[in-house]
C-alpha atoms as a PDB file:
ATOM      1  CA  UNK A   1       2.376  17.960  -2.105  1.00  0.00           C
ATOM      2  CA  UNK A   2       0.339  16.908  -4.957  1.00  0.00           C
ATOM      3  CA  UNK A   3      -1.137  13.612  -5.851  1.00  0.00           C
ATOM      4  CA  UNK A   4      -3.173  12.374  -8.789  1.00  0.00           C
ATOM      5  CA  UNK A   5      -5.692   9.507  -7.715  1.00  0.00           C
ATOM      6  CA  UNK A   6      -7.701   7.767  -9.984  1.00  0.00           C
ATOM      7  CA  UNK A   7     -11.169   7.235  -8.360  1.00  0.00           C
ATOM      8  CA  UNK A   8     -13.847   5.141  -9.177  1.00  0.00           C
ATOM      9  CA  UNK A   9     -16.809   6.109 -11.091  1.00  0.00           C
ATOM     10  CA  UNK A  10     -18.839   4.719  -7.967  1.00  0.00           C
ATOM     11  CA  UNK A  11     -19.372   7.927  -5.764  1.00  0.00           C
ATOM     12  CA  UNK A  12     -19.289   5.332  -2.326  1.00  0.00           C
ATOM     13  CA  UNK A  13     -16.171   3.916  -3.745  1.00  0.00           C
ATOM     14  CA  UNK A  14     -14.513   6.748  -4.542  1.00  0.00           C
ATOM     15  CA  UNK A  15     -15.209   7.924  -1.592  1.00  0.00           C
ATOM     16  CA  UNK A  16     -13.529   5.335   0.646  1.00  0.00           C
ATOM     17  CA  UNK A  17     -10.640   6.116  -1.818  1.00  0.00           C
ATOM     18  CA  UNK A  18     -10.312   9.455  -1.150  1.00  0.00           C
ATOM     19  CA  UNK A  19     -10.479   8.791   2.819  1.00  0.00           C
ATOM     20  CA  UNK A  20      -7.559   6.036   2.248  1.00  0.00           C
ATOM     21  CA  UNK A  21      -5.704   8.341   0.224  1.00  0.00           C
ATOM     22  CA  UNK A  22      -6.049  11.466   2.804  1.00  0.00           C
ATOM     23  CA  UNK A  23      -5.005   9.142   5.897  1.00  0.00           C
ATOM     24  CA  UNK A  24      -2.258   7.694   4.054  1.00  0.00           C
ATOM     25  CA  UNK A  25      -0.746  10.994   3.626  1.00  0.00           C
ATOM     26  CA  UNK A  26      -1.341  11.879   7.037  1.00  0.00           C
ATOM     27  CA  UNK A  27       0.093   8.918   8.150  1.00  0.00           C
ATOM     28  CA  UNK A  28       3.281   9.755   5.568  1.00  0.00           C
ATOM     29  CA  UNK A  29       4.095  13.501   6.983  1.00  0.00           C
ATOM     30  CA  UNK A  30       3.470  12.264  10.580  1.00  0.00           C
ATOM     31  CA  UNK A  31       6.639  10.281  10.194  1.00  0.00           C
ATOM     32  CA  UNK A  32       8.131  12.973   7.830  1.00  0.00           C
ATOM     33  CA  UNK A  33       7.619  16.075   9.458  1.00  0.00           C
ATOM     34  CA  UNK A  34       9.471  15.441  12.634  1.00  0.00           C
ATOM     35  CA  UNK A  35      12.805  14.312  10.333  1.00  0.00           C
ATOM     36  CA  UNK A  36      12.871  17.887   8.597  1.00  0.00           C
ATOM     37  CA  UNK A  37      14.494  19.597  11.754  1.00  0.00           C
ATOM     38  CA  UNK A  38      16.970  17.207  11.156  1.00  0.00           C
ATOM     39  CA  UNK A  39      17.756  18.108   7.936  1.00  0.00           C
ATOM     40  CA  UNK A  40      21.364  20.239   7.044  1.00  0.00           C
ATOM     41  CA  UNK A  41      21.528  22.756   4.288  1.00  0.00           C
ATOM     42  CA  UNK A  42      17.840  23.813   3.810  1.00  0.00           C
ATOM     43  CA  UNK A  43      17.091  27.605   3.732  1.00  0.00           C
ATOM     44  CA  UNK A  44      13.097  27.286   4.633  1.00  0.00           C
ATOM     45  CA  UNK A  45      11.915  26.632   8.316  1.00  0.00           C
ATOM     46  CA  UNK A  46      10.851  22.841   9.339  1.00  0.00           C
ATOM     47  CA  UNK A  47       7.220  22.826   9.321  1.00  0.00           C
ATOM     48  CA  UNK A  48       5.532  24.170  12.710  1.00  0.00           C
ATOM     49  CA  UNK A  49       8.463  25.575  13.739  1.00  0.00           C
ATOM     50  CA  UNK A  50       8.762  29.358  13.570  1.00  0.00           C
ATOM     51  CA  UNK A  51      11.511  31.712  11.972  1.00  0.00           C
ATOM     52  CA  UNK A  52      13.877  33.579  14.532  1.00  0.00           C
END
């Protein structure tokens, strides 16, 4: 995953950015991540779970 962010030329600000940004994404592959087992016709494993 890769994200560009923008952040503030105020180091506080930025920051609080930075934090908002990082639990956002957290937040995004907690509801992601479970929905990849579920997913046909991939050849990598789901992530967490291991290879057989």
């Amino acid at each position: 995953m890769r994200a560009r962010i923008p952040l503030h030329s105020n180091e506080n600000t930025a920051r609080v950015q930075l934090a908002t940004a990082f639990n956002l994404m957290r937040d995004l592959l907690a509801e992601v991540a479970p929905r990849l087992g579920r997913v046909t016709g991939r050849t990598y494993p789901a992530i967490g779970r291991r290879t057989t």
